[in-house]
Protein backbone atom coordinates (compact mmCIF):
# COMPACT_ATOMS: atom_id res chain seq x y z
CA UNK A 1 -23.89 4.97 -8.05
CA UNK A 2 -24.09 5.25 -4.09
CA UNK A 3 -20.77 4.92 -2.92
CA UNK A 4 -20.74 2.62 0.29
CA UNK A 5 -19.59 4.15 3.68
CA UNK A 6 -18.49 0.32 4.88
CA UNK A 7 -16.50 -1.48 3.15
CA UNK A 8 -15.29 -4.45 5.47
CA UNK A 9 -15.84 -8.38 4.95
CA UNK A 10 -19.60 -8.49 4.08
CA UNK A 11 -21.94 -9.23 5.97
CA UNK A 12 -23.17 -12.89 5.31
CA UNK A 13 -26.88 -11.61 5.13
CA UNK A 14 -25.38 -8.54 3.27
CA UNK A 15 -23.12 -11.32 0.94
CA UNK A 16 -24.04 -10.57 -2.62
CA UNK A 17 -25.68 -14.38 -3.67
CA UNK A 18 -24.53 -14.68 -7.29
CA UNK A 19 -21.20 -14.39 -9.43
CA UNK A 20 -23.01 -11.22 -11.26
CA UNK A 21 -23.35 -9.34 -7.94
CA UNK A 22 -20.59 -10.41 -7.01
CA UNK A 23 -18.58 -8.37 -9.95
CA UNK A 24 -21.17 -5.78 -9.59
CA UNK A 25 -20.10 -5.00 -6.23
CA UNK A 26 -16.81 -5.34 -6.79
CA UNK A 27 -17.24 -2.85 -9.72
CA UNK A 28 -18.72 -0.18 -7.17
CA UNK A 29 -15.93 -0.42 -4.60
CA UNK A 30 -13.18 -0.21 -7.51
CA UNK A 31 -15.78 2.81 -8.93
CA UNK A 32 -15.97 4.14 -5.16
CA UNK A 33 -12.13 3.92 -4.34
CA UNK A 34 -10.93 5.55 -7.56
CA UNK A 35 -13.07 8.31 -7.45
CA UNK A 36 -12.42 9.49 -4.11
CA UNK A 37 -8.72 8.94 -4.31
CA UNK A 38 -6.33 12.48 -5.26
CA UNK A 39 -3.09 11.78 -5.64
CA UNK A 40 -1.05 12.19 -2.17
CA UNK A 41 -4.38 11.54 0.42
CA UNK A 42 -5.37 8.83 2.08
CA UNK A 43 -8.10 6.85 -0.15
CA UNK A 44 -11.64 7.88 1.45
CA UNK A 45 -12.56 4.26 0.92
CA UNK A 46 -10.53 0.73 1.19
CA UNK A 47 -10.21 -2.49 2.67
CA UNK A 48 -7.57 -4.09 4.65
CA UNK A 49 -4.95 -5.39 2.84
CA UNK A 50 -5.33 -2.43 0.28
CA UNK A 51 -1.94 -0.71 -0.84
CA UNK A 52 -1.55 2.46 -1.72
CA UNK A 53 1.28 4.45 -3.45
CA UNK A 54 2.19 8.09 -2.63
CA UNK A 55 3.94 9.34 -5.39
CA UNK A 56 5.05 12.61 -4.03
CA UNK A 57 6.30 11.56 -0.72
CA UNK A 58 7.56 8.02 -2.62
CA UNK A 59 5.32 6.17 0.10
CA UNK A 60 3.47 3.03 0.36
CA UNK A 61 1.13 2.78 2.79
CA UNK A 62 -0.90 -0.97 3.74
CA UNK A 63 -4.67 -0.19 4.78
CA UNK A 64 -5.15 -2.13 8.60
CA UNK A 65 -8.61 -2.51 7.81
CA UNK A 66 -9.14 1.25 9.81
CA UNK A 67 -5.84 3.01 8.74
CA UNK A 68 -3.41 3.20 6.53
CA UNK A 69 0.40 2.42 7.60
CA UNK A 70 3.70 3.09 5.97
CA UNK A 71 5.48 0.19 5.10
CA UNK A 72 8.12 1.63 2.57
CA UNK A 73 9.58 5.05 3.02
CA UNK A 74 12.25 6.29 0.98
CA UNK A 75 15.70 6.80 2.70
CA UNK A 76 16.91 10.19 3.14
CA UNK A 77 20.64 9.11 2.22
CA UNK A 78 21.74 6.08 0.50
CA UNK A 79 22.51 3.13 3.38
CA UNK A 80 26.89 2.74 3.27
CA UNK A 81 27.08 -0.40 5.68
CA UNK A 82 24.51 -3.34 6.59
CA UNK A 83 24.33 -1.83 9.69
CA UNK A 84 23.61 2.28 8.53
CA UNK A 85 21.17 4.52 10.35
CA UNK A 86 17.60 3.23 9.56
CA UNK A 87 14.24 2.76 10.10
CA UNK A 88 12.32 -0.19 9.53
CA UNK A 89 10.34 0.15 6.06
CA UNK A 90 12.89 2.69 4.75
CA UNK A 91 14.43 1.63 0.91
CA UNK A 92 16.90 2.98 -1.34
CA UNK A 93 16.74 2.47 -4.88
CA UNK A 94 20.16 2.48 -6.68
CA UNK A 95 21.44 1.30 -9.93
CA UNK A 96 22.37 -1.81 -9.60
CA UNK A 97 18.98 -2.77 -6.73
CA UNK A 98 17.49 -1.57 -3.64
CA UNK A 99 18.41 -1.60 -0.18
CA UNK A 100 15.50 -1.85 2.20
CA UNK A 101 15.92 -1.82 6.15
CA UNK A 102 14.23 -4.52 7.84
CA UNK A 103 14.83 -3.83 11.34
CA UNK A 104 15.92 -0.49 12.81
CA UNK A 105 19.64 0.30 11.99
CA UNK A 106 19.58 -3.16 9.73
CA UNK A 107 19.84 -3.24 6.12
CA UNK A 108 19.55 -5.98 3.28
CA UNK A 109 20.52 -5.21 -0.16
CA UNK A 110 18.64 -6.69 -3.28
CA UNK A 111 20.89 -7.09 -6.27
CA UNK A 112 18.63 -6.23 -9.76
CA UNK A 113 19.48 -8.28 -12.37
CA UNK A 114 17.24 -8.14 -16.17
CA UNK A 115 15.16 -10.88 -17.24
């Protein structure tokens, strides 16, 4: 399989025409994507809207369409007030939900419950 170098909105002269290209390519940028992906790097290919979990780090990053940018970043101490040091993307996961900050030094807590 060649592995595509651009991997953007096609093309409308590069559009695949039928549903069976269609999963074809679809299978190659899946193919692509996985196989050039280790663990804690950047994926060498993706498309915007692409996210990506870094399992070390706890990260999840949201590809731009050139880049990819953190969006949730684990907390380096549990949040005590609504209002607790933070940065915008940060969570905490507890035991009875997560707190995520949604603005800087602003905090919203999401209660789990089962199902």
């Amino acid at each position: 399989m060649s592995q595509a170098t651009d991997m953007a909105v096609f093309r409308t002269a590069d559009a695949p025409k039928s549903q069976d290209e269609i999963q074809a390519r679809n299978g190659e940028m899946h193919a692509a994507h996985l196989s050039s992906h280790s663990g804690d790097t950047d994926a060498a290919y993706a498309v915007a809207g692409m996210l990506q979990h870094f399992p070390a780090a706890g990260v999840v990053k949201l590809h731009n369409g050139s880049s990819f940018l953190e969006v949730l970043t684990p907390a380096a101490s549990a949040p005590t007030t609504a209002a607790s040091t933070g940065t915008k993307g940060q969570f905490w996961l507890h035991a009875t939900g997560i707190d995520i900050c949604v603005a800087t030094d602003t905090w919203l807590r999401f209660a789990g419950a089962s199902f």
